[in-house]
Protein backbone atom coordinates (compact mmCIF):
# COMPACT_ATOMS: atom_id res chain seq x y z
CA UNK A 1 15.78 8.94 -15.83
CA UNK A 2 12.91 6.55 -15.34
CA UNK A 3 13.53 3.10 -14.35
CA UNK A 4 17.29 3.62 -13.11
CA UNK A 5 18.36 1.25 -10.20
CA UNK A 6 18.41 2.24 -6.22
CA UNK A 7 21.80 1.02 -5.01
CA UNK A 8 21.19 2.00 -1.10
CA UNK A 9 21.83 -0.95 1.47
CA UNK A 10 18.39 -3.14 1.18
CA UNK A 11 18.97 -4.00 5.52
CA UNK A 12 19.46 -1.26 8.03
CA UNK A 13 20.65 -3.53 10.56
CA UNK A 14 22.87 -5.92 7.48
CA UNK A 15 26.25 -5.23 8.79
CA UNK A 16 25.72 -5.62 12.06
CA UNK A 17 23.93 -8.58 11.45
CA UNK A 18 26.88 -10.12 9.56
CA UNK A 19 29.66 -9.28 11.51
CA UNK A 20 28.38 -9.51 15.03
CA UNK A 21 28.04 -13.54 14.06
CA UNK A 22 23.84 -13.02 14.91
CA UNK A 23 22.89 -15.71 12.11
CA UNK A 24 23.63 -19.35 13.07
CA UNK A 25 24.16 -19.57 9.27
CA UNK A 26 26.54 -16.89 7.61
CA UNK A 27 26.32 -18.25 4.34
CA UNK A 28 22.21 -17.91 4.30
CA UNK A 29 22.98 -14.37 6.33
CA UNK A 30 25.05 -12.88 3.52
CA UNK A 31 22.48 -14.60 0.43
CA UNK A 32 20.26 -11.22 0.66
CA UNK A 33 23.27 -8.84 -0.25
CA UNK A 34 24.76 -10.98 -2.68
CA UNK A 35 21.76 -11.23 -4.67
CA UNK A 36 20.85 -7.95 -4.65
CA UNK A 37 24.73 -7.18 -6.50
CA UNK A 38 23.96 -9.98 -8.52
CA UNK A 39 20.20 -8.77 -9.85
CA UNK A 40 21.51 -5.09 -9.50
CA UNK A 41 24.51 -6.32 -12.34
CA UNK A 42 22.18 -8.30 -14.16
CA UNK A 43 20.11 -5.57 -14.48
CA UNK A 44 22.85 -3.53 -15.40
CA UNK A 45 23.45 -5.60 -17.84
CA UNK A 46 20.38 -6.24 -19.38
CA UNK A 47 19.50 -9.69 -18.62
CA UNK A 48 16.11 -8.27 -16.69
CA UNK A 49 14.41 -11.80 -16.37
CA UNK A 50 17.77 -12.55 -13.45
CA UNK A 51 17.03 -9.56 -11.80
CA UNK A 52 13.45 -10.14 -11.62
CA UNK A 53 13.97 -13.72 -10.12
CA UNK A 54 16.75 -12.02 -7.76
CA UNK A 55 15.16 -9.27 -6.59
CA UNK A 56 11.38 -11.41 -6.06
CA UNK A 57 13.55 -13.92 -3.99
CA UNK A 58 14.90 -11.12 -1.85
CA UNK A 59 11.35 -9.99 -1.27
CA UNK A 60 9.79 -13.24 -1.20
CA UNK A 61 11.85 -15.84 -0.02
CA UNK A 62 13.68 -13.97 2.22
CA UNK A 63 10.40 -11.54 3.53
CA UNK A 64 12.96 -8.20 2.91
CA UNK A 65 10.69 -5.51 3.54
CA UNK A 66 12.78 -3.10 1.36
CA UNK A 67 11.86 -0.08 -0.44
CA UNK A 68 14.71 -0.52 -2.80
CA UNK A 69 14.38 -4.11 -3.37
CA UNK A 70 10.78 -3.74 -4.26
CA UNK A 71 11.72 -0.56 -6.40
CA UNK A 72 14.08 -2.55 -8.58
CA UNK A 73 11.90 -5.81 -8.86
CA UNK A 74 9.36 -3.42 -10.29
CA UNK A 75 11.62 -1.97 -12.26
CA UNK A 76 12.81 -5.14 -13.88
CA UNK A 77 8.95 -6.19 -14.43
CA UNK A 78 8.56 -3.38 -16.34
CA UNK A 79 11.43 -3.82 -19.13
CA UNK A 80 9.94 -7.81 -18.89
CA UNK A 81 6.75 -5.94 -20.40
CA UNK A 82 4.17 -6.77 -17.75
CA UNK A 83 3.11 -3.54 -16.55
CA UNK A 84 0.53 -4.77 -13.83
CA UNK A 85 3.10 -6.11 -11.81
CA UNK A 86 5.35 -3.31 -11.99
CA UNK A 87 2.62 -0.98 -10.94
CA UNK A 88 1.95 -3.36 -7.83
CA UNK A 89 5.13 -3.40 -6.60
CA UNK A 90 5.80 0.34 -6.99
CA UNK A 91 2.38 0.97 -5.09
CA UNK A 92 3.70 -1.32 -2.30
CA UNK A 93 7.57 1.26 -1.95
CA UNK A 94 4.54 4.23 -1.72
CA UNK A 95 3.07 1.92 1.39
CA UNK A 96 6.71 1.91 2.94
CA UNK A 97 7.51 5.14 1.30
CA UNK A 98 4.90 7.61 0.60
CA UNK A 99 7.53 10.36 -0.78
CA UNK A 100 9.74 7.88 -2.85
CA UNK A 101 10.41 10.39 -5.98
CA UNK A 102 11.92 7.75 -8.33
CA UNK A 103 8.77 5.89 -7.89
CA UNK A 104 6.74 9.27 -8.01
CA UNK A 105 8.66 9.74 -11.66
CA UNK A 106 8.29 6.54 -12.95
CA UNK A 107 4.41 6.34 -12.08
CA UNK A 108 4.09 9.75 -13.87
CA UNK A 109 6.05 8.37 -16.79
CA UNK A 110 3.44 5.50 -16.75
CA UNK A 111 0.60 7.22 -16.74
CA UNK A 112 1.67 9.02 -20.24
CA UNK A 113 2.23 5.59 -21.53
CA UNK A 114 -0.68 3.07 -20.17
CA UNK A 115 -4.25 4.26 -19.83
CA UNK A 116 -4.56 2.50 -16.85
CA UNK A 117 -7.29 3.82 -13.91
CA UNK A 118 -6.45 4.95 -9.72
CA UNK A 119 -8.32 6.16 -7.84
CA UNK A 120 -8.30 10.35 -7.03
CA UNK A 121 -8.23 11.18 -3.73
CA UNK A 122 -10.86 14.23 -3.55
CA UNK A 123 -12.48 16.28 -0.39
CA UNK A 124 -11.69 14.51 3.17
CA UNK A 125 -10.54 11.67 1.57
CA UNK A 126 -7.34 13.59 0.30
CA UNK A 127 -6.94 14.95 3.88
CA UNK A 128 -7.31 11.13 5.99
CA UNK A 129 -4.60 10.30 3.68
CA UNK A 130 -2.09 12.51 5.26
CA UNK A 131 -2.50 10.35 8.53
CA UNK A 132 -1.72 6.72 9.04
CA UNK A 133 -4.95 5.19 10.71
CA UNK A 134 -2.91 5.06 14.20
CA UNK A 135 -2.63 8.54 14.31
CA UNK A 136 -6.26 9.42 13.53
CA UNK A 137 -7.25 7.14 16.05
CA UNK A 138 -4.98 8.86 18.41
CA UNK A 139 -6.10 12.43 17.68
CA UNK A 140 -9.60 11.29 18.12
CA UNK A 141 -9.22 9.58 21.48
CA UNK A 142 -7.33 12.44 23.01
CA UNK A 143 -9.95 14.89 21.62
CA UNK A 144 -12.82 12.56 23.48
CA UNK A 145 -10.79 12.45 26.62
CA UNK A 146 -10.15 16.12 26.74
CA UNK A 147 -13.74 16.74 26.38
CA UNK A 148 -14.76 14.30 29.38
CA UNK A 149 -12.14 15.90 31.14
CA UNK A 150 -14.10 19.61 30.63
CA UNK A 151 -17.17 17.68 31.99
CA UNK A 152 -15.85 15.67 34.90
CA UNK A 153 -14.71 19.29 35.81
CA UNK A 154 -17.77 21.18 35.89
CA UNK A 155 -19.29 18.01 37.79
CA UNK A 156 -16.61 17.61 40.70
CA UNK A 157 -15.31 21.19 41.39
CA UNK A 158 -18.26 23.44 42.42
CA UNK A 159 -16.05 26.33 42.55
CA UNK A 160 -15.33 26.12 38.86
CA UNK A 161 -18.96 26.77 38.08
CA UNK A 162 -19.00 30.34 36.56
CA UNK A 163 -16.42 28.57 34.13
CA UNK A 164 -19.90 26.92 33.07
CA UNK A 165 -20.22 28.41 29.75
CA UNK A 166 -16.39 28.30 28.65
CA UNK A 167 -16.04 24.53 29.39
CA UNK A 168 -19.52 23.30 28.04
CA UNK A 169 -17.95 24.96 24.87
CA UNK A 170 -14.77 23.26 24.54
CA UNK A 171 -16.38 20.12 25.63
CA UNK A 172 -18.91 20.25 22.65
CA UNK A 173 -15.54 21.38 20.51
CA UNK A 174 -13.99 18.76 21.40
CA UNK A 175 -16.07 16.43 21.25
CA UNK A 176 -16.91 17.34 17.46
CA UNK A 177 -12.97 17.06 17.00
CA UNK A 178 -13.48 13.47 17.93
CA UNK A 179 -15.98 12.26 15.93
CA UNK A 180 -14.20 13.90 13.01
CA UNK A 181 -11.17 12.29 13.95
CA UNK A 182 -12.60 8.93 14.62
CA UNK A 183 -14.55 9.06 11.34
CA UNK A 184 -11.43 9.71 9.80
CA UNK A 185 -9.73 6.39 11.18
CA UNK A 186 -13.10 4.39 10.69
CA UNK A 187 -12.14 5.01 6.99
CA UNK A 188 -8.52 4.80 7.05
CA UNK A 189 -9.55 1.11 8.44
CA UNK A 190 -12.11 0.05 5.76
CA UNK A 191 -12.90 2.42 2.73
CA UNK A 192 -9.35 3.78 2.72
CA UNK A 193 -7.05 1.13 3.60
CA UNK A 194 -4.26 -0.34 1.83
CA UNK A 195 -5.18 -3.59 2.79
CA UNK A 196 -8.40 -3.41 0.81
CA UNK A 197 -6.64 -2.09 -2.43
CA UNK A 198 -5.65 -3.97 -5.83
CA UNK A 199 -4.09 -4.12 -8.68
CA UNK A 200 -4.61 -5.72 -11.83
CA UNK A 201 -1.96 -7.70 -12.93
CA UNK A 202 -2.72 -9.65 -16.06
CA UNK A 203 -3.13 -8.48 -19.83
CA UNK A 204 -6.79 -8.41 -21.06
CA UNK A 205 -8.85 -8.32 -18.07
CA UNK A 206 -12.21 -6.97 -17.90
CA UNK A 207 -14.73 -6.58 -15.16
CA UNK A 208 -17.87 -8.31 -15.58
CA UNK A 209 -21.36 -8.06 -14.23
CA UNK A 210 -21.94 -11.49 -12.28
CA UNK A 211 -19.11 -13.84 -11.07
CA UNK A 212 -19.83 -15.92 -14.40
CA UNK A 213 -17.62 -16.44 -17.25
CA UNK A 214 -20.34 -15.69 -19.64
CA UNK A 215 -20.89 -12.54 -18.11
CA UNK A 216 -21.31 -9.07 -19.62
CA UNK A 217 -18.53 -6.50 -19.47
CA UNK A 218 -18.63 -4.07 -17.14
CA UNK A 219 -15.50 -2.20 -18.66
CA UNK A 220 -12.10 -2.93 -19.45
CA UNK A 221 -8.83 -2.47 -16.77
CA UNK A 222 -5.52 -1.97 -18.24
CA UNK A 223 -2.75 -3.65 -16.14
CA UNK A 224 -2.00 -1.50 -13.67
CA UNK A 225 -5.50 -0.68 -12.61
CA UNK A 226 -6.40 0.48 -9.18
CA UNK A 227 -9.15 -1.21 -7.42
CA UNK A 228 -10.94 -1.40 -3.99
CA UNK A 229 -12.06 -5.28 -3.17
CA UNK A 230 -15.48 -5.06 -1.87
CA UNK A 231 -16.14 -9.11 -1.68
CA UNK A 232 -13.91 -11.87 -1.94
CA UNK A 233 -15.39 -15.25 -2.82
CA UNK A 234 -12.31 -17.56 -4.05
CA UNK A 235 -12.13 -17.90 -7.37
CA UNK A 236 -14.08 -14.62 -8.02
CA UNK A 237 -13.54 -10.83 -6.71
CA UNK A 238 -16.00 -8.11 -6.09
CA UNK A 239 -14.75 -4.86 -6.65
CA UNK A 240 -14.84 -0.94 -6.83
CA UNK A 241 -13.29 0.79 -9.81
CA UNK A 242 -12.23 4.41 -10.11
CA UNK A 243 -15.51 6.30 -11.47
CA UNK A 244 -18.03 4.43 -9.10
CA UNK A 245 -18.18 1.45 -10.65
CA UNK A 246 -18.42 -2.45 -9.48
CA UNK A 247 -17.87 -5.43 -11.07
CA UNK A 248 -16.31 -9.10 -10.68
CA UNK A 249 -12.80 -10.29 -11.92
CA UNK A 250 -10.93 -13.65 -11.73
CA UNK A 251 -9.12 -13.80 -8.35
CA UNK A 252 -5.87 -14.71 -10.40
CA UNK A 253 -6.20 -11.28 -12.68
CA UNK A 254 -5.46 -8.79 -9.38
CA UNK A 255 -3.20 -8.86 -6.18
CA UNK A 256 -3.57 -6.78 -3.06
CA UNK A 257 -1.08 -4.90 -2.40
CA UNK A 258 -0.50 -5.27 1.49
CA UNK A 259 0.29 -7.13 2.86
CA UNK A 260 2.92 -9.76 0.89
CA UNK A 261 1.15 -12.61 0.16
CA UNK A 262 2.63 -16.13 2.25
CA UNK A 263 5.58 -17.39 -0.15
CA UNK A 264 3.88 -20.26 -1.04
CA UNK A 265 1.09 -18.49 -2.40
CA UNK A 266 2.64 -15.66 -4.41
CA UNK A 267 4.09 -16.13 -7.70
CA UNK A 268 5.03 -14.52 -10.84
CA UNK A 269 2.68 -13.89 -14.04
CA UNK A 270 4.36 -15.08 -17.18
């Protein structure tokens, strides 16, 4: 069922955190868990506008890095009606948890309901996606040292020289898996990465042509809308929408995903 509650433990390390007497302060310790039963029940309960402030204080105030917690606060914005913020916060459990299914089934109940636009991950694109930046880099360095390897070979042991052909080959393979690899990270690092992503969170937002309130429309972006920030100048936003498209929104409209805005900085749409 869509929109159900995660109940798993929202701190690995929780128990022995309480028990072993880590925290100076017990009381401020234990405040995480006991929110999370209280927004779980008020949830439970219906009264979404507590969980929302429990679960956001978890996440916020307390900087808990939880799949579950972030799961459930979406949750909760959703039944509050405010879509945009729901879709943020389930697109920040993918950046934790790529595979989460009950965020998997609630984004494909979403897109039946709310036209909103995201961007399709076609050709290599698709494919750099299946690596975290770290491990493209990795790939492509090893790849580039294996190749200098084949070359410092042919160069320092004479004897090796009727091997001529075979490692000029792998040398030119491998160095071909390196740039392919390290073209791969330079885009997990800019184009591709989370970092640069957004998502609309207000109601009746539309990209316009010039950072100018007079502007003409560029189109219209449901909340929920996936974009790519190209420029960032204050009170004004540059950026790429699904279908090749560019135009300028109100800083205050969209939110990056990743990472969590300071405290002090992030609050809730009403």
């Amino acid at each position: 069922m869509p929109f159900s509650l995660c109940n798993r433990p929202i701190l690995a390390g929780l128990a022995a955190f309480l028990f072993a007497g880590f925290a100076p302060d017990s009381l401020s310790a234990q405040e995480p868990a006991v929110l999370f039963i209280t927004a779980n029940t008020a949830y439970e309960n219906g009264d979404y506008a507590t969980a929302e402030a429990n679960y956001r204080q978890i996440a916020e105030q307390f900087r808990n890095v939880s799949p579950d917690v972030f799961y459930n606060l979406g949750n909760s914005l959703y039944r509050l009606g405010r879509p945009g913020e729901a879709m943020l916060w389930y697109q920040r459990v993918l950046v934790l948890q790529p595979d989460h299914p009950e965020v998997r089934q609630n984004l494909k109940f979403l897109r039946s309901q709310i036209a909103f636009l995201e961007f399709e991950a076609t050709g290599l694109d698709s494919w750099w996606l299946r690596f975290t930046a770290n491990q493209l880099g990795g790939m492509g360095i090893a790849a580039l040292w294996i190749a200098l390897i084949c070359i410092v070979t042919l160069l320092v042991i004479r004897s090796w020289r009727t091997w001529r052909p075979v490692f000029l080959l792998a040398a030119a393979c491998f160095l071909v898996i390196a740039g392919f690899f390290l073209w791969g990270f330079r885009a997990r690092m800019t184009r591709l990465a989370v970092e640069s992503r957004a998502i609309v969170t207000a109601p009746d937002v539309s990209a316009l042509t010039s950072p100018l309130a007079d502007a003409k429309t560029v189109i219209e972006l449901p909340p929920g809308s996936e974009l790519r920030i190209v420029e960032d100048r204050g009170p004004w936003v540059r950026v790429e929408i699904p279908g090749n498209i560019r135009g300028w929104l109100r800083a205050e409209s969209l939110q990056r995903i990743w990472p969590l805005p300071p405290p002090s900085s992030q609050s809730s749409a009403s």
